[in-house]
C-alpha atoms as a PDB file:
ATOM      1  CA  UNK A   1       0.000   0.000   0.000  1.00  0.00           C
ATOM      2  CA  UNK A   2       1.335   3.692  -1.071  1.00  0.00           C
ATOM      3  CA  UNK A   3       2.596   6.108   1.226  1.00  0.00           C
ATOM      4  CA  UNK A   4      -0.289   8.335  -0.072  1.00  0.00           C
ATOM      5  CA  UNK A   5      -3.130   5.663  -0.075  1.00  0.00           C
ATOM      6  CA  UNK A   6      -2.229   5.102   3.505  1.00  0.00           C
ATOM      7  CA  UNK A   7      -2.777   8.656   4.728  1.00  0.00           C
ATOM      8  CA  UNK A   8      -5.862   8.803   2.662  1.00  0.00           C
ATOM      9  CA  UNK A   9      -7.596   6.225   4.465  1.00  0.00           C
ATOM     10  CA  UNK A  10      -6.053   7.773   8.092  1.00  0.00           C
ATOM     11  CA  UNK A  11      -7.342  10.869   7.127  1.00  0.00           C
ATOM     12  CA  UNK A  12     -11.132   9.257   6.162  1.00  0.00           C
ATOM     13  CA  UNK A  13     -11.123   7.182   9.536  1.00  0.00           C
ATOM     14  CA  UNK A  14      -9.990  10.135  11.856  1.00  0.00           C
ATOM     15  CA  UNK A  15     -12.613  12.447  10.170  1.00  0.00           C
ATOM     16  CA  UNK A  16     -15.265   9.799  10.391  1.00  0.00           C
ATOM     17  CA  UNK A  17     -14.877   9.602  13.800  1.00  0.00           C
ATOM     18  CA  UNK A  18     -14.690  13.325  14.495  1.00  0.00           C
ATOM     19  CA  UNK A  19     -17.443  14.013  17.075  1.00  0.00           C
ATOM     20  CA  UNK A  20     -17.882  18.111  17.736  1.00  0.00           C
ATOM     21  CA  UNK A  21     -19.227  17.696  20.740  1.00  0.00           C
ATOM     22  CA  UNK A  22     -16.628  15.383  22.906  1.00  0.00           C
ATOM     23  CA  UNK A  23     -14.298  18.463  22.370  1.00  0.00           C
ATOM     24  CA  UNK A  24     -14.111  21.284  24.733  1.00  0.00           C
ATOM     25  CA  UNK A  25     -16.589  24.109  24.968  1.00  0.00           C
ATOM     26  CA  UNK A  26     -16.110  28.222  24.718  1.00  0.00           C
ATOM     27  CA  UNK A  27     -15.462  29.954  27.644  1.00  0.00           C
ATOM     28  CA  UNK A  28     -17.712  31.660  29.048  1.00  0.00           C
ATOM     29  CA  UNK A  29     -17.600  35.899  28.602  1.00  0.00           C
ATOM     30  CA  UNK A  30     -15.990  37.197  31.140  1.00  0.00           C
ATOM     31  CA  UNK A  31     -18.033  38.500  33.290  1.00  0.00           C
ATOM     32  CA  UNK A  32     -16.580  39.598  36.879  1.00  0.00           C
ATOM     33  CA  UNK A  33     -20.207  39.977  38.639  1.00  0.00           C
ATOM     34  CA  UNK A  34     -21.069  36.389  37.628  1.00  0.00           C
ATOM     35  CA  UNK A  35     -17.807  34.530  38.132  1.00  0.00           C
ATOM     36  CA  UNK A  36     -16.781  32.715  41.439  1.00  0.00           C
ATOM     37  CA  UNK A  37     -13.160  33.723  42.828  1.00  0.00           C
ATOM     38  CA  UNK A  38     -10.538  31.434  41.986  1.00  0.00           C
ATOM     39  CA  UNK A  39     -10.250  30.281  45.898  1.00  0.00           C
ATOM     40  CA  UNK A  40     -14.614  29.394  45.755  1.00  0.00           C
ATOM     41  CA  UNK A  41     -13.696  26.603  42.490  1.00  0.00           C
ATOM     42  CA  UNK A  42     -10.965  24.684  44.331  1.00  0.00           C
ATOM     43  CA  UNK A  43     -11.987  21.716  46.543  1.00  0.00           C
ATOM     44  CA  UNK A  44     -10.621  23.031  49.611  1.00  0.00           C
ATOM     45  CA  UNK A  45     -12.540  26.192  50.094  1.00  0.00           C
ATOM     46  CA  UNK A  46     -11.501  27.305  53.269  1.00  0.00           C
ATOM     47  CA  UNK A  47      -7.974  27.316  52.773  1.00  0.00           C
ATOM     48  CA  UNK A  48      -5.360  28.812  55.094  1.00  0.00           C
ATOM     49  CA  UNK A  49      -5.037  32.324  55.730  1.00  0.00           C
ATOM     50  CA  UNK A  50      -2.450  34.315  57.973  1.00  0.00           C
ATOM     51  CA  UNK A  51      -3.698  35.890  61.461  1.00  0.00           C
ATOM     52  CA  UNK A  52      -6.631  32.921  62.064  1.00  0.00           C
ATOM     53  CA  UNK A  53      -7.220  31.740  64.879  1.00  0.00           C
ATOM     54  CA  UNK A  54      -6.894  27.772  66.492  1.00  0.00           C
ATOM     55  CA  UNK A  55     -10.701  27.534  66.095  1.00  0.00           C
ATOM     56  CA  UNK A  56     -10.681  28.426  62.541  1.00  0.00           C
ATOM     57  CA  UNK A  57      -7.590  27.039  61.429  1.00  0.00           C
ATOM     58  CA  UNK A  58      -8.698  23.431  62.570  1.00  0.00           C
ATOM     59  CA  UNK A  59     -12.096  24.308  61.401  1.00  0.00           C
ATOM     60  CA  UNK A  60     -10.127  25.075  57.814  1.00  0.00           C
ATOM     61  CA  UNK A  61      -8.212  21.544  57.907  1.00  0.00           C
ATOM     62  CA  UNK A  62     -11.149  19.605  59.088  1.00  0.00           C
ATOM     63  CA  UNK A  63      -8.479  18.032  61.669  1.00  0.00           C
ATOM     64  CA  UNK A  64      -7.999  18.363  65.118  1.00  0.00           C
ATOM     65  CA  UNK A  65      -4.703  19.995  66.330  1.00  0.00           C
ATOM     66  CA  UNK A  66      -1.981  18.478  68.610  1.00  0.00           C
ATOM     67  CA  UNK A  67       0.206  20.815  70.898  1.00  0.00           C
ATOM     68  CA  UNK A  68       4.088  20.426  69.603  1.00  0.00           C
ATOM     69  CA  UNK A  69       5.627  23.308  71.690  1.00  0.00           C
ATOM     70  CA  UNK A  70       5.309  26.938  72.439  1.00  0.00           C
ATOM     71  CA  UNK A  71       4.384  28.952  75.255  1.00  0.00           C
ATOM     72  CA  UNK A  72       0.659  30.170  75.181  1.00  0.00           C
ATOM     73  CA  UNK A  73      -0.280  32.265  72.301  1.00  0.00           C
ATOM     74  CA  UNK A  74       2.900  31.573  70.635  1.00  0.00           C
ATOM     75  CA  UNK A  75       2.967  27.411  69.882  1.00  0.00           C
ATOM     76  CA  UNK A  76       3.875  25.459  67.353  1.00  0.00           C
ATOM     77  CA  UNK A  77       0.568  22.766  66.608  1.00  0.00           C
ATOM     78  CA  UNK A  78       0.434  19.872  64.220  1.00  0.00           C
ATOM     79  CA  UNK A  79      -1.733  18.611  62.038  1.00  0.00           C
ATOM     80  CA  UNK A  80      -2.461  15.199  60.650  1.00  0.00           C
ATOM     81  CA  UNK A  81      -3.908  15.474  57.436  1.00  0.00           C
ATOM     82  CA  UNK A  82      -5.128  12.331  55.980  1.00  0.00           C
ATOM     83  CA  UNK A  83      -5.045  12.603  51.856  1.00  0.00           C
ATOM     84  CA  UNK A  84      -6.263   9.604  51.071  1.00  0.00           C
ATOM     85  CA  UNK A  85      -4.079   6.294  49.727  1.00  0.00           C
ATOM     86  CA  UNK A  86      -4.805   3.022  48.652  1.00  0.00           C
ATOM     87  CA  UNK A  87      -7.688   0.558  50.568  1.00  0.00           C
ATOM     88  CA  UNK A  88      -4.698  -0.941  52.368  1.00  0.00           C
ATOM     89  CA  UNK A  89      -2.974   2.234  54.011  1.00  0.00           C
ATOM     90  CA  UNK A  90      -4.080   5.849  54.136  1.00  0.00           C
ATOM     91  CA  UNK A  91      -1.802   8.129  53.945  1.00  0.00           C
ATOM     92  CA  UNK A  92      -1.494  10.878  56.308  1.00  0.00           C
ATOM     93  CA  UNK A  93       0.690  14.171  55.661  1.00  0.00           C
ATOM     94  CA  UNK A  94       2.036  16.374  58.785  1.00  0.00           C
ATOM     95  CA  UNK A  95       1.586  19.887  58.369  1.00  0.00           C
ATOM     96  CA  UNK A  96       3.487  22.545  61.345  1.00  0.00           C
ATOM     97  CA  UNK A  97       1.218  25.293  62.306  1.00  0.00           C
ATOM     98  CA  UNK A  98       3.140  28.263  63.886  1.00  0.00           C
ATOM     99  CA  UNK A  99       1.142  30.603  65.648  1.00  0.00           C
ATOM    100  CA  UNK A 100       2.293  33.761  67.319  1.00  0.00           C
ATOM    101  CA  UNK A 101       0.097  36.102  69.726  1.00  0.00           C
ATOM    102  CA  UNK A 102      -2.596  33.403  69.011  1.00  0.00           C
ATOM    103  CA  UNK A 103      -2.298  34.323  65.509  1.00  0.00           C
ATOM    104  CA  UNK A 104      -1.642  31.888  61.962  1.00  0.00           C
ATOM    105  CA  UNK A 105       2.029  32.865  61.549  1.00  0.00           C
ATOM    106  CA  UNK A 106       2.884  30.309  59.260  1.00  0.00           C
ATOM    107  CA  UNK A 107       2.818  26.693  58.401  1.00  0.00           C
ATOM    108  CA  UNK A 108       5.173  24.018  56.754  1.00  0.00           C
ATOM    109  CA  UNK A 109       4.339  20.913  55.601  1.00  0.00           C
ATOM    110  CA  UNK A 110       6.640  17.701  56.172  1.00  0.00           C
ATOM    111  CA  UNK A 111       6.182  14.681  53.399  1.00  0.00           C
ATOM    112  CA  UNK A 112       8.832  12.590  54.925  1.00  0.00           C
ATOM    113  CA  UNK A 113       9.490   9.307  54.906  1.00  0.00           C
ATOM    114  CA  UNK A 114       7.025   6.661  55.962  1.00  0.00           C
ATOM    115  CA  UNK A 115       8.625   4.762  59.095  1.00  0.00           C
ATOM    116  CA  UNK A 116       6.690   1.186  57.045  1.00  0.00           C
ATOM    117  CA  UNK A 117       9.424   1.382  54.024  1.00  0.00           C
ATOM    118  CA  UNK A 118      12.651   1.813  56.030  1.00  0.00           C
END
């Protein structure tokens, strides 16, 4: 078979089999009234913000918080924050919470290593 009859026929299959409507759609107009903020689309939408409080903060992670260190107002907290995993094991990510005059200051997250693969 030709190098030309070949492509012929690739080119009839592929265009038989063109479907307008299992490709994506327009975007919408822009319109800023209408449109959610990028923050209200994500899954998480009460995500971390400098200067909240314990309350809200472990209201934000859906988690409890566990005392690391700190004197009071200004402690370091930890969170267990469990993402998921296979049937067998979930998997649980730490995330630091530094707080300072009662205050979010900051936060780190730690993926280390799982103690089970060592």
């Amino acid at each position: 078979m030709s190098r030309l009859v070949r492509g012929a026929l690739l080119l009839v299959t592929l265009s038989a089999g063109w479907d307008p409507a299992a490709y994506a759609q327009p975007l919408p107009p822009l319109d800023a009234a209408r449109s959610p903020p990028f923050t209200a689309t994500l899954s998480n939408n009460s995500p971390l913000a400098i200067g909240m409080n314990v309350e809200d903060t472990s209201r934000a992670l859906g988690t409890a918080l566990n005392y690391v260190s700190g004197r009071p107002g200004d402690e370091i907290f930890l969170a267990f924050r469990n993402i998921g995993g296979s049937g067998l094991f979930l998997h649980k990510d730490r995330l630091y919470l530094q707080f300072r005059r009662g205050r979010l200051a900051g936060w780190k997250g730690d993926w280390g290593q799982n103690w089970m693969w060592q």
